[in-house]
C-alpha atoms as a PDB file:
ATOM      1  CA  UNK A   1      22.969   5.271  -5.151  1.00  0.00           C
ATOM      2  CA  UNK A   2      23.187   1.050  -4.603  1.00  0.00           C
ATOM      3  CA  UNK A   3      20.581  -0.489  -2.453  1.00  0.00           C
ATOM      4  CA  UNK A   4      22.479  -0.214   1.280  1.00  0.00           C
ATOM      5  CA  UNK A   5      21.410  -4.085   2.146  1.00  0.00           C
ATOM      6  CA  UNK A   6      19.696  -7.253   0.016  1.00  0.00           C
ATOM      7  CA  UNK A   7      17.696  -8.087   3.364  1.00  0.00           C
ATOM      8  CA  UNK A   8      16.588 -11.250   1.595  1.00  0.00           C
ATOM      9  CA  UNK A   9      20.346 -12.139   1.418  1.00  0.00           C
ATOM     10  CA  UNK A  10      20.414 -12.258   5.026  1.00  0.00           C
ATOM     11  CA  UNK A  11      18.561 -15.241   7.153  1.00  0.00           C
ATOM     12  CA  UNK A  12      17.266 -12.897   9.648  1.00  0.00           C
ATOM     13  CA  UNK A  13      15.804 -10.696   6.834  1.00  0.00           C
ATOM     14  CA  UNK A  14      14.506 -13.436   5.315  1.00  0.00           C
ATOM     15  CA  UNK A  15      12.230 -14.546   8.360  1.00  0.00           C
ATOM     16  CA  UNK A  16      11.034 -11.355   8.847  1.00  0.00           C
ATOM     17  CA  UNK A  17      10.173 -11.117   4.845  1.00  0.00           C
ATOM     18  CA  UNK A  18       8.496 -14.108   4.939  1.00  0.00           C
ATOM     19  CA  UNK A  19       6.360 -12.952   7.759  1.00  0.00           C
ATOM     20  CA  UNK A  20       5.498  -9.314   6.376  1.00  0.00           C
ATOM     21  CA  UNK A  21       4.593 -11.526   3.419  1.00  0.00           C
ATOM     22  CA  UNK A  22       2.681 -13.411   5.280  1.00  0.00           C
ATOM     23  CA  UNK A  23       0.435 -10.898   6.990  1.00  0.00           C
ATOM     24  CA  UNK A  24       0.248  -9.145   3.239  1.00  0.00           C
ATOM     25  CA  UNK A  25      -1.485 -12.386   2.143  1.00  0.00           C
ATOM     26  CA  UNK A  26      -3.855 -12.276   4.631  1.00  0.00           C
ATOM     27  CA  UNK A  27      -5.219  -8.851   3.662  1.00  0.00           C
ATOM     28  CA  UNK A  28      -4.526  -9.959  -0.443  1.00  0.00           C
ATOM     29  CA  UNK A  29      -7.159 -12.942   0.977  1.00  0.00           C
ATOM     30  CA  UNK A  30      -9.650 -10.336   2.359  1.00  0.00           C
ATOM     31  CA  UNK A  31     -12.856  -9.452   0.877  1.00  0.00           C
ATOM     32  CA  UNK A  32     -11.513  -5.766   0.032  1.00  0.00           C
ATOM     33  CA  UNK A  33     -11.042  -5.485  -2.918  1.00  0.00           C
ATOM     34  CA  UNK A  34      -7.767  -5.804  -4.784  1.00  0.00           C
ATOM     35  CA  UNK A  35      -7.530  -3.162  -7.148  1.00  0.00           C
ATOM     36  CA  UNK A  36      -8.196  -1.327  -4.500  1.00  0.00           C
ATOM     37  CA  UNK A  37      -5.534  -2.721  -2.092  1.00  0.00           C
ATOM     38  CA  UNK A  38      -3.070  -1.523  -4.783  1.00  0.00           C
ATOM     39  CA  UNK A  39      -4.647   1.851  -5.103  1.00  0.00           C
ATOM     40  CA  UNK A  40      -3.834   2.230  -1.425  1.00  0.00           C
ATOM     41  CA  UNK A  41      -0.462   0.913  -1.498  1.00  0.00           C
ATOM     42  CA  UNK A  42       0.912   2.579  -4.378  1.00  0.00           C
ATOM     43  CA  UNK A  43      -0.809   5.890  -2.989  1.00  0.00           C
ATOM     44  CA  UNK A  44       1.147   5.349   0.331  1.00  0.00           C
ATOM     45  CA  UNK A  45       4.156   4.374  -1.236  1.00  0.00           C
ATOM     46  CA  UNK A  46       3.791   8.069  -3.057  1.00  0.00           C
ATOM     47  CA  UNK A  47       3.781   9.613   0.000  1.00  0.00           C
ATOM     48  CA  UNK A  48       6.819   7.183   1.282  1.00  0.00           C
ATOM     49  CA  UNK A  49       8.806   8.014  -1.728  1.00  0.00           C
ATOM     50  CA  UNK A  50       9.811   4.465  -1.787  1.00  0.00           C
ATOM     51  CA  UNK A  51      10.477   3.765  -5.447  1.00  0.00           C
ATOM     52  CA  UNK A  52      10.403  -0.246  -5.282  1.00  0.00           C
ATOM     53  CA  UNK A  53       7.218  -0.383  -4.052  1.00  0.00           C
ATOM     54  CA  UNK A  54       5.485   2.553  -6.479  1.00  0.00           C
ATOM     55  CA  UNK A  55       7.265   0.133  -9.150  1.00  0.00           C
ATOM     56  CA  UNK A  56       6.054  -2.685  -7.447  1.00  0.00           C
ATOM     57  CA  UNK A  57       1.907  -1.340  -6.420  1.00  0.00           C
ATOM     58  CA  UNK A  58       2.148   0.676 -10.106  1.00  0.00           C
ATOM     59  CA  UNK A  59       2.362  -2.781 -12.104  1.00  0.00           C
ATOM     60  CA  UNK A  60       0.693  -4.608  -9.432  1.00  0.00           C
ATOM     61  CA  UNK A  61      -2.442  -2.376  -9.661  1.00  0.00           C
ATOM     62  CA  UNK A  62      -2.214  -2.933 -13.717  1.00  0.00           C
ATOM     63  CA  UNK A  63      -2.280  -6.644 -13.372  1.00  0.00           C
ATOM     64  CA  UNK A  64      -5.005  -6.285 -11.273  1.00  0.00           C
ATOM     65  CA  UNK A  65      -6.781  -4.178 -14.128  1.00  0.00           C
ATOM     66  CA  UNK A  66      -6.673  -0.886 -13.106  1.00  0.00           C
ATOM     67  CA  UNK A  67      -6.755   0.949 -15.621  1.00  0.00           C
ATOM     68  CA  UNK A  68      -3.640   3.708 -16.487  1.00  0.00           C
ATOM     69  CA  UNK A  69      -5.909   6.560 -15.790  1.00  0.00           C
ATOM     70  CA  UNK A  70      -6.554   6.233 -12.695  1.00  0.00           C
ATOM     71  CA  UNK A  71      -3.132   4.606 -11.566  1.00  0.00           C
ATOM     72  CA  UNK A  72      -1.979   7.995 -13.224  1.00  0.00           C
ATOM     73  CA  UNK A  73      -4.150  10.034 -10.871  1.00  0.00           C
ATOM     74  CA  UNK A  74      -4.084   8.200  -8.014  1.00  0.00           C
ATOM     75  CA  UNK A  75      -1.663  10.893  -6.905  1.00  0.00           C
ATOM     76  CA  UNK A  76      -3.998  13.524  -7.116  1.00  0.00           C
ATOM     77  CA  UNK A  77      -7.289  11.838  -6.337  1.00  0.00           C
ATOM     78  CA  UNK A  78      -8.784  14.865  -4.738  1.00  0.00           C
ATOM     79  CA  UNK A  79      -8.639  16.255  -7.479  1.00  0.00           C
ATOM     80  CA  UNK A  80      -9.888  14.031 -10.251  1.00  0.00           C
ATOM     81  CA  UNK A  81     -13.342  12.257 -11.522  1.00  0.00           C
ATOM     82  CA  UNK A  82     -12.388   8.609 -11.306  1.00  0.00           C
ATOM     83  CA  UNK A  83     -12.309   7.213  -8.002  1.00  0.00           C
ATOM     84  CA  UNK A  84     -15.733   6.648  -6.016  1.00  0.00           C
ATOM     85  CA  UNK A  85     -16.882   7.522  -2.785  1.00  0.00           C
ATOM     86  CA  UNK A  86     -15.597   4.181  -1.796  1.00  0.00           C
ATOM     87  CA  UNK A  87     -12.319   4.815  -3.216  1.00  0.00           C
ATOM     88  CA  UNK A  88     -12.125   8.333  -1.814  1.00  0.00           C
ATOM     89  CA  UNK A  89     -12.715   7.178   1.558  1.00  0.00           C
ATOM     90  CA  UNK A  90      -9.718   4.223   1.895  1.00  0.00           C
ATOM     91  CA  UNK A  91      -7.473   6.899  -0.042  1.00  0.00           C
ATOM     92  CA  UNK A  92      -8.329   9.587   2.852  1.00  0.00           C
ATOM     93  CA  UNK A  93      -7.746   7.350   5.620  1.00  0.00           C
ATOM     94  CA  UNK A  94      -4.456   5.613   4.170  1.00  0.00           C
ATOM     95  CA  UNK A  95      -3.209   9.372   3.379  1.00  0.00           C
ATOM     96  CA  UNK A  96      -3.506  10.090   6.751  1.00  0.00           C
ATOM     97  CA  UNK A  97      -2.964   6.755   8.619  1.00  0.00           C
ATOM     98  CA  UNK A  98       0.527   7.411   6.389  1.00  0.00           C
ATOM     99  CA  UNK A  99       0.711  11.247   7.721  1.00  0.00           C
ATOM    100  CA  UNK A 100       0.546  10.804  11.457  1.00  0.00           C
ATOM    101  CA  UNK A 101       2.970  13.040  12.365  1.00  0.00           C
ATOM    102  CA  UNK A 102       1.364  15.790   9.775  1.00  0.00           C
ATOM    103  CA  UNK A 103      -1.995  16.164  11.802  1.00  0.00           C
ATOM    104  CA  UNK A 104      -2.930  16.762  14.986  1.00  0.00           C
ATOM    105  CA  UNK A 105      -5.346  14.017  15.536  1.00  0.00           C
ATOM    106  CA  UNK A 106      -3.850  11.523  12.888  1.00  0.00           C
ATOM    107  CA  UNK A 107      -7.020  10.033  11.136  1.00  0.00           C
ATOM    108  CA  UNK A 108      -9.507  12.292  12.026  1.00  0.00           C
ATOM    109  CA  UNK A 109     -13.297  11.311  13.087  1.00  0.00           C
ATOM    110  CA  UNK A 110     -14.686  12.780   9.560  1.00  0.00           C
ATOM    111  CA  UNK A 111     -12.519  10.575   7.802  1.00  0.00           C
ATOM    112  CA  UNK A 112     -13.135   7.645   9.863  1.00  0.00           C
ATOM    113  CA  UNK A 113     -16.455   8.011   9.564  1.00  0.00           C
ATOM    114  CA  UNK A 114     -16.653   8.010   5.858  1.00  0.00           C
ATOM    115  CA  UNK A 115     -14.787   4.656   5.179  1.00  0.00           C
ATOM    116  CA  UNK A 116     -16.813   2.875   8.275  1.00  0.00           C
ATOM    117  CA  UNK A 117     -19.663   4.163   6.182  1.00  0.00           C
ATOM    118  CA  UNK A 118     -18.161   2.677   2.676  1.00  0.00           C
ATOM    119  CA  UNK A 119     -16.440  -0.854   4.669  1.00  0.00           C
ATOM    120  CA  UNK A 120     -17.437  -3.356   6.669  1.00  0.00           C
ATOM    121  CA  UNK A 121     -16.329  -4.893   9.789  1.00  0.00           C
ATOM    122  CA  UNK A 122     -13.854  -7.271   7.773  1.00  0.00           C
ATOM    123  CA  UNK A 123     -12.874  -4.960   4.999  1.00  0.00           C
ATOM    124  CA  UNK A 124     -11.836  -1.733   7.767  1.00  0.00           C
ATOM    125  CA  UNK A 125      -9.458  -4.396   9.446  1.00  0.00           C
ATOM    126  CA  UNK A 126      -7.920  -5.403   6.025  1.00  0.00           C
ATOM    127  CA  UNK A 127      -7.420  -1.433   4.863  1.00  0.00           C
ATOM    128  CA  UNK A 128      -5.950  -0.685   8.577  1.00  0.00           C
ATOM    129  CA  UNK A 129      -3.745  -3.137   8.354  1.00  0.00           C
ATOM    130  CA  UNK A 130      -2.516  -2.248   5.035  1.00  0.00           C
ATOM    131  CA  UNK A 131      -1.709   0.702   5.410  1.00  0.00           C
ATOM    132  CA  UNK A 132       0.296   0.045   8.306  1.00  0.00           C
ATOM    133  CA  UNK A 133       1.991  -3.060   6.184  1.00  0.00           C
ATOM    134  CA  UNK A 134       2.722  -0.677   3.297  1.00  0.00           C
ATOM    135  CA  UNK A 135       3.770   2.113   5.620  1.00  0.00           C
ATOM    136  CA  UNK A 136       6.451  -0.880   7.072  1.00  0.00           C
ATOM    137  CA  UNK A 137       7.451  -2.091   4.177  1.00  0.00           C
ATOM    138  CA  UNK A 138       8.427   1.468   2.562  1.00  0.00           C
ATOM    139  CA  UNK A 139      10.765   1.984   5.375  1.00  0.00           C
ATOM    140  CA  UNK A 140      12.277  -0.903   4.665  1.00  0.00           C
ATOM    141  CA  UNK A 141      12.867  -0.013   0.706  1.00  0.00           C
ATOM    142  CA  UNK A 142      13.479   3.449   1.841  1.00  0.00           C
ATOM    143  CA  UNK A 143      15.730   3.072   4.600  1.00  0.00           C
ATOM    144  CA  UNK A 144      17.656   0.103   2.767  1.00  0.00           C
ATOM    145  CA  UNK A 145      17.127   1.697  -0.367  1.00  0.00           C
ATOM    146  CA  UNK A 146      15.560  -0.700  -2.462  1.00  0.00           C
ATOM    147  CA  UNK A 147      15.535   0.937  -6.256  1.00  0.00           C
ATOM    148  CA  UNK A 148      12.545   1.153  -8.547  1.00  0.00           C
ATOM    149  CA  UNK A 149      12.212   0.042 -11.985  1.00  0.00           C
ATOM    150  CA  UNK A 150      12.423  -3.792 -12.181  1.00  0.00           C
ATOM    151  CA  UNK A 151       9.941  -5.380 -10.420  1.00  0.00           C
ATOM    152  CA  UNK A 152       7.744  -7.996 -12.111  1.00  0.00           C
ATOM    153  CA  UNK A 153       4.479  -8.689 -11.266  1.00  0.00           C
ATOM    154  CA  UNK A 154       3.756 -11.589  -9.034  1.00  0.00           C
ATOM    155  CA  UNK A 155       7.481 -12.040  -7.584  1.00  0.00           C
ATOM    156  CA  UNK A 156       6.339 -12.158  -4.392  1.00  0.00           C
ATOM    157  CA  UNK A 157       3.319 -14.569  -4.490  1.00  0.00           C
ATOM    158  CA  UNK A 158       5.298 -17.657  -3.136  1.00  0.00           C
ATOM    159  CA  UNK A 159       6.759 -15.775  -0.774  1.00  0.00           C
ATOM    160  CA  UNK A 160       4.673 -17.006   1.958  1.00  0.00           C
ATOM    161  CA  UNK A 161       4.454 -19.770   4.228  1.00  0.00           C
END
């Protein structure tokens, strides 16, 4: 299957890529931690099945030295060794901050209460709002269907502005 749309192609798209890129910088900018960011977002882009951005958050994540172990079992962190408390906590609330539809109470009170306990005031509004960036941005590649497999690292750093 070809990509339905090049939304970068069109001036409309463009605008509104520059300003998901611009929010995305903001939370890059935060004090949570970027490995961990890309953690999140490739883990969410699992879920998506949007293969552009697992390209994208895969090589992204390795850049920002992850190592491949854990990018490898990101997608089965329950049931690994590698990821800490810290880690298991922004993983359970993106899962299901990306699964709303899948639970009756969306992020549940447990889970909310184990990354408040892991992230300040400043790092809980930066993983919110990623996973609700990520979540938007893999409907995009999804719906548009953006392809996996070629992105480079750092394409989309002067994006914003």
């Amino acid at each position: 299957m070809e990509p339905r749309f090049n939304l970068f192609a069109n001036e409309l798209g463009a605008k509104i890529g520059k300003r998901i890129a611009n929010v995305s910088l903001v939370i890059q900018e935060s004090p949570l931690p970027r490995a961990l960011q890309e953690l999140v977002e490739l883990r969410v882009s699992q879920i998506n099945g949007c293969g552009f951005c697992v390209d994208a958050h895969t090589k992204e994540a390795a850049a920002a030295g992850e190592t491949v172990v854990r990018i490898n079992l990101v997608a089965a962190w329950r049931e690994s060794t590698v990821f800490t408390e810290a880690e298991r906590a922004a993983l359970a609330l993106a899962e299901e901050g990306t699964r709303l539809a899948d639970a009756h109470q969306a992020v549940s009170d447990e889970t909310w209460a184990e990354a408040r306990k892991h992230y300040n005031d400043d790092e809980i509004v930066a993983l919110v709002s990623l996973v609700a960036m990520i979540n938007a941005a893999n409907r995009l590649g999804v719906i548009l269907r953006q392809k996996g497999g070629s992105y480079e690292p750092g394409v989309f750093a002067g994006m914003s502005s």
